[in-house]
PDB file of N, CA and C in Angstrom:
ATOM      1  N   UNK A   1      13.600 -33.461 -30.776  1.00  0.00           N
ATOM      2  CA  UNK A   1      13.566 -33.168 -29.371  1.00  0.00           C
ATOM      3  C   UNK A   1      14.773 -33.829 -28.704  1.00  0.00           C
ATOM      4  N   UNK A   2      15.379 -33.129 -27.663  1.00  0.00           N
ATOM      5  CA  UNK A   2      16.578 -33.172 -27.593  1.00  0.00           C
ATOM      6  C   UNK A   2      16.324 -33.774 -25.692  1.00  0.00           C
ATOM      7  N   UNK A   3      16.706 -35.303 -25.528  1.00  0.00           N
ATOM      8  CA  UNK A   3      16.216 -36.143 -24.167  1.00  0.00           C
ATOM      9  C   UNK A   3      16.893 -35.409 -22.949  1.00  0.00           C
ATOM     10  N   UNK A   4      16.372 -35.546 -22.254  1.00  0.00           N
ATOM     11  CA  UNK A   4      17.047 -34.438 -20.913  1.00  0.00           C
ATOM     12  C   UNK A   4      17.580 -35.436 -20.093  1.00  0.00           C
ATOM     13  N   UNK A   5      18.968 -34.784 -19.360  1.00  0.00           N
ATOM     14  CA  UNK A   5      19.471 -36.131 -18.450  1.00  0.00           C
ATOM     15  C   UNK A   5      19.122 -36.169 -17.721  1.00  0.00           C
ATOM     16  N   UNK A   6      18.933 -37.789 -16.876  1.00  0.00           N
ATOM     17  CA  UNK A   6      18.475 -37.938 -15.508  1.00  0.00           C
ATOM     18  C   UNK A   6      18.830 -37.589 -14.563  1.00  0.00           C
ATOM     19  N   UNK A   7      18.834 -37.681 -13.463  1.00  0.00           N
ATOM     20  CA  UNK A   7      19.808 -37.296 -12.013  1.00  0.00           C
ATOM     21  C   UNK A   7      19.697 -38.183 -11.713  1.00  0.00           C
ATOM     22  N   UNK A   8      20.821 -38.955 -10.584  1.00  0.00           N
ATOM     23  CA  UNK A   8      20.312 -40.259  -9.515  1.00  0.00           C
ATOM     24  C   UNK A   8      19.189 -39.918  -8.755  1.00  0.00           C
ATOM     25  N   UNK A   9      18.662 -40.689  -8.472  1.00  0.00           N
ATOM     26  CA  UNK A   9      17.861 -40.841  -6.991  1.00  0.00           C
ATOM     27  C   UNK A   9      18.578 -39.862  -6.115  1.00  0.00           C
ATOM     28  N   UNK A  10      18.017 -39.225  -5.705  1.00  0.00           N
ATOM     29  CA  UNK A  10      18.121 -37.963  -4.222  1.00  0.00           C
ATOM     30  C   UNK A  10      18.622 -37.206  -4.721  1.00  0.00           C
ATOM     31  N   UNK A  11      19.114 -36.921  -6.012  1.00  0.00           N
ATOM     32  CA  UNK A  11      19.842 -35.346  -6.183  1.00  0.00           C
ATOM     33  C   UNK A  11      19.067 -34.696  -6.700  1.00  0.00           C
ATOM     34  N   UNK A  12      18.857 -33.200  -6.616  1.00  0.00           N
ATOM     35  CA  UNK A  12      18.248 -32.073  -7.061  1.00  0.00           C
ATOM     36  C   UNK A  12      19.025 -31.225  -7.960  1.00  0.00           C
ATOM     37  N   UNK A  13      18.190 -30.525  -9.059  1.00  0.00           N
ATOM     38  CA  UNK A  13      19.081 -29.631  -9.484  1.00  0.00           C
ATOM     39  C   UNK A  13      19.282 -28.489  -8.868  1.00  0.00           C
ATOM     40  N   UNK A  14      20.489 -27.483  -8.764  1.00  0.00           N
ATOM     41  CA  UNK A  14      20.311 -26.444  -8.294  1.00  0.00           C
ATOM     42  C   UNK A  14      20.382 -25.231  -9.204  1.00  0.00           C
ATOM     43  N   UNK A  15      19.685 -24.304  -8.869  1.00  0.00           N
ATOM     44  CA  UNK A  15      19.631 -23.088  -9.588  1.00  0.00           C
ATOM     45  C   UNK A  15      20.805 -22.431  -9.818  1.00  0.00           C
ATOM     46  N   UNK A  16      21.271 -21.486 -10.624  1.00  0.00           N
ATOM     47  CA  UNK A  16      21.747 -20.637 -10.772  1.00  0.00           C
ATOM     48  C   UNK A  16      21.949 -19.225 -10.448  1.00  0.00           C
ATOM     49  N   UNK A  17      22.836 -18.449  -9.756  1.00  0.00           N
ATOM     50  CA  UNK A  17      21.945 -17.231  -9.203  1.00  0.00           C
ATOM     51  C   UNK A  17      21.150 -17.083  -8.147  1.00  0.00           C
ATOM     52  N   UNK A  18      21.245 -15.392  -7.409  1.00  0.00           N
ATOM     53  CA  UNK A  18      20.534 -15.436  -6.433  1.00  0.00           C
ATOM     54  C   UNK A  18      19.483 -15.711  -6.291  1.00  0.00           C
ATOM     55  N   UNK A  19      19.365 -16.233  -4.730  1.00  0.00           N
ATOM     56  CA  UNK A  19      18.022 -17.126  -4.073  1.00  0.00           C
ATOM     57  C   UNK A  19      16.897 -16.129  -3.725  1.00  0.00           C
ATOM     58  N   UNK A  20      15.624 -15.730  -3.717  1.00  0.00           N
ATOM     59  CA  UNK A  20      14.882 -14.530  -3.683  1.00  0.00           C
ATOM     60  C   UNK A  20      14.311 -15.343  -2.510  1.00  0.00           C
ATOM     61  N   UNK A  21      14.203 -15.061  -1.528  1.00  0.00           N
ATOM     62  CA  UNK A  21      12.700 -15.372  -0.420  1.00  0.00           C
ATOM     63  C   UNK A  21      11.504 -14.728  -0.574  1.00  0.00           C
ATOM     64  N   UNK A  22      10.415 -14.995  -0.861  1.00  0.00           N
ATOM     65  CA  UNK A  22       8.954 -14.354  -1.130  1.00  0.00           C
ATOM     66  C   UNK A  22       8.333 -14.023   0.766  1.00  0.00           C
ATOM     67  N   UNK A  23       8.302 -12.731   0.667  1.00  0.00           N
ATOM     68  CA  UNK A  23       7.984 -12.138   2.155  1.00  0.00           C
ATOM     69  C   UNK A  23       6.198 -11.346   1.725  1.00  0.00           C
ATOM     70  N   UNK A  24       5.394 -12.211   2.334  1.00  0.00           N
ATOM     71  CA  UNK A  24       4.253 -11.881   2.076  1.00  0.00           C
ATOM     72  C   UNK A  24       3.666 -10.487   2.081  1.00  0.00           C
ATOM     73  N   UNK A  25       4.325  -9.751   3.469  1.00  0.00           N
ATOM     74  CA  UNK A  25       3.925  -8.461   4.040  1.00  0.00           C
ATOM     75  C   UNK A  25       4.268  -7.573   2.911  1.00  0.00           C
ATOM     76  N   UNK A  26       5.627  -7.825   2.301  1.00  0.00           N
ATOM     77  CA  UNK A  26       6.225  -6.705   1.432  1.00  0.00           C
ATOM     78  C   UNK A  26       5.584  -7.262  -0.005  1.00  0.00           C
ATOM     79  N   UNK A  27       4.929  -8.098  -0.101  1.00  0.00           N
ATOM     80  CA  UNK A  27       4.434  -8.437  -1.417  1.00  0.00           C
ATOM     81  C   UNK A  27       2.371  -8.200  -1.415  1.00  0.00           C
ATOM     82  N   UNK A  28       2.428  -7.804  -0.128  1.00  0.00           N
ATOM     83  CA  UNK A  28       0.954  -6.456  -0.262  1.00  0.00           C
ATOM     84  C   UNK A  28       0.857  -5.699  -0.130  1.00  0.00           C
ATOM     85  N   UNK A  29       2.065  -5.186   0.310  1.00  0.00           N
ATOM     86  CA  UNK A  29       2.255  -3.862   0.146  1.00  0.00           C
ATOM     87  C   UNK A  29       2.658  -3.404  -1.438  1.00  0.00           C
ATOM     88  N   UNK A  30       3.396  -4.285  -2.060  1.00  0.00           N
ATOM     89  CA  UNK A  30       3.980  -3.637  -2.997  1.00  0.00           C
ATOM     90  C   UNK A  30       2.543  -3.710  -4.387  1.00  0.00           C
ATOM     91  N   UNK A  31       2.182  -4.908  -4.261  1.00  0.00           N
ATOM     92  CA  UNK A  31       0.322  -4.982  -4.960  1.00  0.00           C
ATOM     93  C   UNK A  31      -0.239  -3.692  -4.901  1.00  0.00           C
ATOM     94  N   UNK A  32      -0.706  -3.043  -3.511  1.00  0.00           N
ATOM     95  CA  UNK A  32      -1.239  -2.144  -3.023  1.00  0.00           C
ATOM     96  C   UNK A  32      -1.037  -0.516  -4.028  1.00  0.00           C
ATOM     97  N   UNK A  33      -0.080  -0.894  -3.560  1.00  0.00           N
ATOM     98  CA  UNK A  33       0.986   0.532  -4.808  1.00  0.00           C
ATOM     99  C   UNK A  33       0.715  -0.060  -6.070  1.00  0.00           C
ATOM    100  N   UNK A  34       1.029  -0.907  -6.792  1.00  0.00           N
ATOM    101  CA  UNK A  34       0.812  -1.042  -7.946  1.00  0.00           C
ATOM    102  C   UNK A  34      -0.623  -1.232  -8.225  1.00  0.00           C
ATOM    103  N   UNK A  35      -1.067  -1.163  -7.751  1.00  0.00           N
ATOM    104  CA  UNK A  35      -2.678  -1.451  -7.822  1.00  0.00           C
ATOM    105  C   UNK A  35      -3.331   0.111  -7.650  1.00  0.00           C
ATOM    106  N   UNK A  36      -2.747   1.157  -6.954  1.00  0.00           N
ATOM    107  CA  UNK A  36      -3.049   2.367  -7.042  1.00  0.00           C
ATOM    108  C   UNK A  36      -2.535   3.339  -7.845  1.00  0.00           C
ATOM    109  N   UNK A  37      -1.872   2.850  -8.412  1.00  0.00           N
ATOM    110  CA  UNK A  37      -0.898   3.176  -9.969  1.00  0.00           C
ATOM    111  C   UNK A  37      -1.508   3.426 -11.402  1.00  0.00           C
ATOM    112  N   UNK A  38      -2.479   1.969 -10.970  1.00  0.00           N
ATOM    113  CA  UNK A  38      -2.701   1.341 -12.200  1.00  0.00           C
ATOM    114  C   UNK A  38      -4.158   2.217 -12.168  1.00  0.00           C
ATOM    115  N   UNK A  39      -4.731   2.263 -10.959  1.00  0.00           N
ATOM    116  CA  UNK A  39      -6.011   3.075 -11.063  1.00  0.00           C
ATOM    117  C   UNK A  39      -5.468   4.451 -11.707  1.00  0.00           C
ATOM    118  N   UNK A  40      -4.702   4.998 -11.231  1.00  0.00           N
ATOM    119  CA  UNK A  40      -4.616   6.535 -11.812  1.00  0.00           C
ATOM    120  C   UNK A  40      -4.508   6.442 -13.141  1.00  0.00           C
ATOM    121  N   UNK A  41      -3.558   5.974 -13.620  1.00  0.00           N
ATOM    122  CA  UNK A  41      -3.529   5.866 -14.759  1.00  0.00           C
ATOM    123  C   UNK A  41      -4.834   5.818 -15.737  1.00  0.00           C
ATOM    124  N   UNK A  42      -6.034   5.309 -15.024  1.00  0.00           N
ATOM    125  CA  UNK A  42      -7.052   5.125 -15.824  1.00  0.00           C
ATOM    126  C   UNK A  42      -7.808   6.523 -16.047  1.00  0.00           C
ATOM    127  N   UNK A  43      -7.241   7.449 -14.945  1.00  0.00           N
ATOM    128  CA  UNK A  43      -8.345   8.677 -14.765  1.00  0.00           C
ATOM    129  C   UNK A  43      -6.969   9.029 -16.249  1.00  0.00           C
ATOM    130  N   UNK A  44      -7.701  10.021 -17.082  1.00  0.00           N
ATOM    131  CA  UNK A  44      -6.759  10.710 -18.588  1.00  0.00           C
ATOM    132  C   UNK A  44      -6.487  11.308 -18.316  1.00  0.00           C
ATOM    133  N   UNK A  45      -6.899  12.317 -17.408  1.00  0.00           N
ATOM    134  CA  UNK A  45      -6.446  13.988 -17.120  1.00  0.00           C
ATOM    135  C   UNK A  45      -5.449  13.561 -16.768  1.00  0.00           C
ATOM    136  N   UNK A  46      -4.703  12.672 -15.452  1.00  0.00           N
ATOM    137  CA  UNK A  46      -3.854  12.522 -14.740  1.00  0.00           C
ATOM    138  C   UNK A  46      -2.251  11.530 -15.739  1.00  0.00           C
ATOM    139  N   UNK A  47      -2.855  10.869 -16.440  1.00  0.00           N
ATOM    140  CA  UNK A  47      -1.939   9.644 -17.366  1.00  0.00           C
ATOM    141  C   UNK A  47      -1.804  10.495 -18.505  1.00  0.00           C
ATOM    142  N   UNK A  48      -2.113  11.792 -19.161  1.00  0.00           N
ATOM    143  CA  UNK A  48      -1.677  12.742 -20.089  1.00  0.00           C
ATOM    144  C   UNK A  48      -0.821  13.278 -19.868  1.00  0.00           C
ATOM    145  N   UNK A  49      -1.078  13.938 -18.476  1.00  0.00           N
ATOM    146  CA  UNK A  49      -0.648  14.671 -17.792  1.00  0.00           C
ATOM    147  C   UNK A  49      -0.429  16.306 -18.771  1.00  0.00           C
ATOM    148  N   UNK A  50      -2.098  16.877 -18.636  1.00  0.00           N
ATOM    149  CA  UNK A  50      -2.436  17.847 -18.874  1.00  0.00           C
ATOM    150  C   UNK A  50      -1.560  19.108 -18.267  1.00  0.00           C
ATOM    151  N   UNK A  51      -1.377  18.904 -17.085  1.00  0.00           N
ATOM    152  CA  UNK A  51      -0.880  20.035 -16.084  1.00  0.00           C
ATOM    153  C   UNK A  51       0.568  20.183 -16.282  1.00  0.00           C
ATOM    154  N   UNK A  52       0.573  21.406 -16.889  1.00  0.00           N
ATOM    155  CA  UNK A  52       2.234  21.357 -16.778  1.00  0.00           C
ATOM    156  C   UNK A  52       2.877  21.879 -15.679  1.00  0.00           C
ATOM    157  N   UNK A  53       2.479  22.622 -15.171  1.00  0.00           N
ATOM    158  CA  UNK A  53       3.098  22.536 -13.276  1.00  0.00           C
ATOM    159  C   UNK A  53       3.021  21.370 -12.280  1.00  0.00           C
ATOM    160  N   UNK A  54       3.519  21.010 -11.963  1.00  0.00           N
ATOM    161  CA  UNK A  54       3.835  20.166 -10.840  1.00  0.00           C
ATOM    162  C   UNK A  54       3.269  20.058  -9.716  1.00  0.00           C
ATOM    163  N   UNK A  55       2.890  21.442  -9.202  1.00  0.00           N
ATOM    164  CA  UNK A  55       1.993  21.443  -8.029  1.00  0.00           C
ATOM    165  C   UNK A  55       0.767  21.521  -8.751  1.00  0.00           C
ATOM    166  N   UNK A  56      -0.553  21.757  -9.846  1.00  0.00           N
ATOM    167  CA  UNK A  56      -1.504  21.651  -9.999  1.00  0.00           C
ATOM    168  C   UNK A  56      -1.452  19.974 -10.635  1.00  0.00           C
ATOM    169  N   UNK A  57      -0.376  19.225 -10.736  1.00  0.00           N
ATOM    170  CA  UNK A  57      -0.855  18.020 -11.360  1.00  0.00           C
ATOM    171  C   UNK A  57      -0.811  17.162 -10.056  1.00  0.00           C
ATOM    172  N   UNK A  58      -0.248  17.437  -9.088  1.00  0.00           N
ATOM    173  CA  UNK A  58      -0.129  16.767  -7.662  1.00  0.00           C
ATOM    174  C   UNK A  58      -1.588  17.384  -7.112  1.00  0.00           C
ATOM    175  N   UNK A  59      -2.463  18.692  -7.178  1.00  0.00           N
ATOM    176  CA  UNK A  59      -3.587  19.118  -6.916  1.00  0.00           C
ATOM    177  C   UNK A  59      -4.704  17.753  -7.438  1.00  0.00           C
ATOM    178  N   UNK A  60      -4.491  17.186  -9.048  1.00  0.00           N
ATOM    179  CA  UNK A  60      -5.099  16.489  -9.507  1.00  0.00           C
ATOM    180  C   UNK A  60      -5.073  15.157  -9.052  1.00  0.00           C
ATOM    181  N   UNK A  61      -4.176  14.866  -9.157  1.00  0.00           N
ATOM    182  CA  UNK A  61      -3.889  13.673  -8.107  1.00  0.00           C
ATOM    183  C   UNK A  61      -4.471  13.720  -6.828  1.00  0.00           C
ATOM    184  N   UNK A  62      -4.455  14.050  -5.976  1.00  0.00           N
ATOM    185  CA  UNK A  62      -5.417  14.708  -5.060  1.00  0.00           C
ATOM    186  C   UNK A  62      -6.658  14.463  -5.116  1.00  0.00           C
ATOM    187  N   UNK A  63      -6.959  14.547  -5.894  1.00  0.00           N
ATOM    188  CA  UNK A  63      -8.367  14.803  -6.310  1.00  0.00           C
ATOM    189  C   UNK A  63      -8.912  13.794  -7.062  1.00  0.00           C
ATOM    190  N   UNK A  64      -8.098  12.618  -7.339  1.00  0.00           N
ATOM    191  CA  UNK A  64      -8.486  11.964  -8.314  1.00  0.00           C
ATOM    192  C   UNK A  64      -8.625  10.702  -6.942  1.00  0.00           C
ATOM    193  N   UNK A  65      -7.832  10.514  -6.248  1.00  0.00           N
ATOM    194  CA  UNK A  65      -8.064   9.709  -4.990  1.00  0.00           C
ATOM    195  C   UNK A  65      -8.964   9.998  -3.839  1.00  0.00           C
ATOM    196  N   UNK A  66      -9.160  11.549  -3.839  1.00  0.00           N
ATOM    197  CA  UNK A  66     -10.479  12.207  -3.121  1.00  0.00           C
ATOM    198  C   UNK A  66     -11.525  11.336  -3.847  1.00  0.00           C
ATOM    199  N   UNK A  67     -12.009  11.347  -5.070  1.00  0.00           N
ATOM    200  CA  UNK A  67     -13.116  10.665  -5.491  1.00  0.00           C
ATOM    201  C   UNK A  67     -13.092   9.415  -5.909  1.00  0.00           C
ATOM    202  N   UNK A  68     -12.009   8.849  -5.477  1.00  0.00           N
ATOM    203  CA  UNK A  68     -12.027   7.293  -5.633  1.00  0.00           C
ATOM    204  C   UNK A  68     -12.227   6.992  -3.853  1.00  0.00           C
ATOM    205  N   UNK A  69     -12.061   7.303  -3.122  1.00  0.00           N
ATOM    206  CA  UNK A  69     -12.146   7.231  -1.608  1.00  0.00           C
ATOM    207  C   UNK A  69     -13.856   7.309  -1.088  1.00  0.00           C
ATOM    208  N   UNK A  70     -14.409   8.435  -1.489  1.00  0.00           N
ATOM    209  CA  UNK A  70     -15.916   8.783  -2.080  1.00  0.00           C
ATOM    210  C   UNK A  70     -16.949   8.213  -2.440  1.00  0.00           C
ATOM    211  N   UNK A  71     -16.588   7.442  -3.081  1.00  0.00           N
ATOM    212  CA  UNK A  71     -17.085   6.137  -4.211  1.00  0.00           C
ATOM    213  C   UNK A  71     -17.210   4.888  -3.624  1.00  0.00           C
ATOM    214  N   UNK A  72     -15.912   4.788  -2.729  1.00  0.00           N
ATOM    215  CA  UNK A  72     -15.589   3.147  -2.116  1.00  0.00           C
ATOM    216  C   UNK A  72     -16.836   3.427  -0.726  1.00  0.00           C
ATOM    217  N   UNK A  73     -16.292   4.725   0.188  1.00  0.00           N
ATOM    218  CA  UNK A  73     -17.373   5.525   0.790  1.00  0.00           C
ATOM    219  C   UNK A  73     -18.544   5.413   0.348  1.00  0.00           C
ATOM    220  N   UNK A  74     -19.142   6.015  -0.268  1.00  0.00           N
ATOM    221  CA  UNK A  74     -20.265   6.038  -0.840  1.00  0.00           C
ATOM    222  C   UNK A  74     -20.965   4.153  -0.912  1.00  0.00           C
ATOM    223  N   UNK A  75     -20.225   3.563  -1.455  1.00  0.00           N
ATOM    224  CA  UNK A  75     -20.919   2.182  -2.257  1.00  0.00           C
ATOM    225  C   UNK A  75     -21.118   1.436  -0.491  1.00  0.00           C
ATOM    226  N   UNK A  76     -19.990   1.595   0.825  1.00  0.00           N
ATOM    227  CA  UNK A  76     -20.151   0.977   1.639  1.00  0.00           C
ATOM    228  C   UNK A  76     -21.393   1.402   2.393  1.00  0.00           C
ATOM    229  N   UNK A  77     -22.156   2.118   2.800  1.00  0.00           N
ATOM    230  CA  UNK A  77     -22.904   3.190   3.062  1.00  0.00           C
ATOM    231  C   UNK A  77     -24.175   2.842   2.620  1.00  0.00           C
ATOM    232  N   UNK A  78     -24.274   2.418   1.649  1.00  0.00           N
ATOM    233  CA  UNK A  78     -25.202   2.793   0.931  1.00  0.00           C
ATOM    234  C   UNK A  78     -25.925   1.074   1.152  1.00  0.00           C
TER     235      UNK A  78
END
């Protein structure tokens, strides 16, 4: 194991490379989407992608969030 050097007292290391700021708003939004991504993917018809036209696989899609909307509907309701 190879000893790591010290720094004096008060110095920090600094990074390398750009500085990223973490902006909360754009980091639930971007969850949000990936989180509705990840659901489709689970329906098969849609993550095969059975439909070889474009407009009946966007129909499915459609439809696959119609009954996930339904459900969330449904369970509050109830």
């Amino acid at each position: 194991m190879i000893p790591e050097r010290r720094l004096p007292e008060g110095k920090k290391r600094r990074r390398k490379g750009p500085h990223y700021r973490f902006d909360k708003e754009t980091y639930k939004k971007r969850a949000a989407v990936e989180q509705s991504i990840g659901w489709i993917k689970e329906c098969r018809r849609i993550a095969t992608r059975y439909e070889k036209l474009a407009i009946s696989f966007l129909a499915f899609i459609k439809l696959a969030f119609i009954r996930y909307y339904l459900k969330l509907y449904s369970l509050d309701t109830a």
